[in-house]
C-alpha atoms as a PDB file:
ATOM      1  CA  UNK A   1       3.675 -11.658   7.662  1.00  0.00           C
ATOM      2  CA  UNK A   2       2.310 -11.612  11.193  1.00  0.00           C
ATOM      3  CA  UNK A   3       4.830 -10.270  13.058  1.00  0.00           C
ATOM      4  CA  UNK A   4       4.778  -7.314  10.637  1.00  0.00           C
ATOM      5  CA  UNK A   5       1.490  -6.226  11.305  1.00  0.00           C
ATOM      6  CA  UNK A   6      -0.912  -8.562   9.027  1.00  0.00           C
ATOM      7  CA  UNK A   7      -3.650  -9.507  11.469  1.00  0.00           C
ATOM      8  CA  UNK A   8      -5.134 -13.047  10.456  1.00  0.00           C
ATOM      9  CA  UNK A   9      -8.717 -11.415   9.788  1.00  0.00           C
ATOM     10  CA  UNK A  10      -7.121  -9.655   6.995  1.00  0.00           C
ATOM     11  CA  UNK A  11      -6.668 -12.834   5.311  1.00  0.00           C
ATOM     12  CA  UNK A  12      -9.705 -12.778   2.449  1.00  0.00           C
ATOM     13  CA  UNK A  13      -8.146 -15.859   0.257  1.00  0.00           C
ATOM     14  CA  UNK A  14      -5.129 -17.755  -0.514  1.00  0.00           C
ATOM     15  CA  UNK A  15      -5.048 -19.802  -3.150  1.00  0.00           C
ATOM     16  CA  UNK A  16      -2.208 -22.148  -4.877  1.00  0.00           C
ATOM     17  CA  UNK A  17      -2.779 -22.638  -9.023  1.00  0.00           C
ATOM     18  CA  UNK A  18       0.841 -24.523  -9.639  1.00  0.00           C
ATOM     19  CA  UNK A  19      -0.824 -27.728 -10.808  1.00  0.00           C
ATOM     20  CA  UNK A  20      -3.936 -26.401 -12.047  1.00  0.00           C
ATOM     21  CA  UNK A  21      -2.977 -22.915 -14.288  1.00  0.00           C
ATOM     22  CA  UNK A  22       0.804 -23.081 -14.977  1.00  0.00           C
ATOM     23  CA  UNK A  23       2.970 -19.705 -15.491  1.00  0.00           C
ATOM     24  CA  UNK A  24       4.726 -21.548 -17.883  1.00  0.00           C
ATOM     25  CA  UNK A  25       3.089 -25.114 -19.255  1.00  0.00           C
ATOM     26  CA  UNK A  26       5.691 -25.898 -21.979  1.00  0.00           C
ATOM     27  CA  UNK A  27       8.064 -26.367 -18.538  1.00  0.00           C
ATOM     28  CA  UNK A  28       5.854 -28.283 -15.775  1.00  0.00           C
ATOM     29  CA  UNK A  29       8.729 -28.119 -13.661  1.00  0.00           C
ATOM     30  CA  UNK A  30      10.177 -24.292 -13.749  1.00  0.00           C
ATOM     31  CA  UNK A  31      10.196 -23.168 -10.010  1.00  0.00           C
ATOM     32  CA  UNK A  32       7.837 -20.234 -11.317  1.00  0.00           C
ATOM     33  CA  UNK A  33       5.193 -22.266 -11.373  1.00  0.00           C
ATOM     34  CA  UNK A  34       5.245 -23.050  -7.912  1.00  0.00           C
ATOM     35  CA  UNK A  35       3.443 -19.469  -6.598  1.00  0.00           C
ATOM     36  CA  UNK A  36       0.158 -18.945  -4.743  1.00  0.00           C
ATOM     37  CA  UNK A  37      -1.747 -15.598  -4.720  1.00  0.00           C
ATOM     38  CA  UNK A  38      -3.610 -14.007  -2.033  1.00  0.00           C
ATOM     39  CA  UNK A  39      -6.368 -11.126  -1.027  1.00  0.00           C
ATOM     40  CA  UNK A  40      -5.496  -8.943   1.680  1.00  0.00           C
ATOM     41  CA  UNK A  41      -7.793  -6.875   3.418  1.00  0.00           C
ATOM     42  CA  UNK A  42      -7.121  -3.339   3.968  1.00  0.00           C
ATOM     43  CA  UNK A  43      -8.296  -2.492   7.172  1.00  0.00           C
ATOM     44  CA  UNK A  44      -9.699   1.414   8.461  1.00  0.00           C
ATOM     45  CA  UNK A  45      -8.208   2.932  11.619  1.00  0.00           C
ATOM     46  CA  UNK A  46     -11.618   1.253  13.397  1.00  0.00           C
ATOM     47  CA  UNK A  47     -10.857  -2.015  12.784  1.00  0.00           C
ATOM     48  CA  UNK A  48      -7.124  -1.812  13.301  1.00  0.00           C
ATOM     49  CA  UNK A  49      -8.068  -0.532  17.066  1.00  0.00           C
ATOM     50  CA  UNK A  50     -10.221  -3.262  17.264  1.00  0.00           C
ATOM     51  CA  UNK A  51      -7.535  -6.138  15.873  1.00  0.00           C
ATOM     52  CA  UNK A  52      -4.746  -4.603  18.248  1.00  0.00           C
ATOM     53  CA  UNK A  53      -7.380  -5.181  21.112  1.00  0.00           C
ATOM     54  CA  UNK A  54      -8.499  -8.598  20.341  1.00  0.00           C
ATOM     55  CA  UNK A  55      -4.882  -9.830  20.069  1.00  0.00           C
ATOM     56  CA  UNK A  56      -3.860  -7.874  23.124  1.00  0.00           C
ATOM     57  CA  UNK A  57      -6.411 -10.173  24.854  1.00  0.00           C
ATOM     58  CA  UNK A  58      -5.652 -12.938  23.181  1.00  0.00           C
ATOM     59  CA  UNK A  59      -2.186 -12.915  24.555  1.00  0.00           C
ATOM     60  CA  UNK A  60      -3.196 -12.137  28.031  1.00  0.00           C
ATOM     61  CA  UNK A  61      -5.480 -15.593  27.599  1.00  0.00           C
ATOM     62  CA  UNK A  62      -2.807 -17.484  26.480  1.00  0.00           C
ATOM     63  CA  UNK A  63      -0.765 -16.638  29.847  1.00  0.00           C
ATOM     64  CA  UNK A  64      -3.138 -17.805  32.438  1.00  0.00           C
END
């Protein structure tokens, strides 16, 4: 989801219910089950600039 332009601060939650709240209890084992959900950030124009910059230096870091 990265490398199409989700920027890790974006990230608000990710959470996996499969064993605790099933889509389907009468069948434990139905592949729907297995799902986790997750809150994305929408970002303004501001912060965008500001996450295209930080990662811009990040990769310049990660070369030296």
């Amino acid at each position: 989801m990265q490398t199409e332009g989700l920027g890790p601060q974006q990230v608000e939650q990710v959470r996996g219910f499969a064993d605790q709240l099933l889509r389907k209890p009468q069948e434990p084992f139905d592949p729907s089950n297995r799902r986790i959900s997750m809150i994305v950030a929408d970002l303004d124009n501001k912060d965008k600039e500001e996450s295209t910059t930080a990662a811009a230096v990040d990769k310049l870091d990660q070369g030296k």
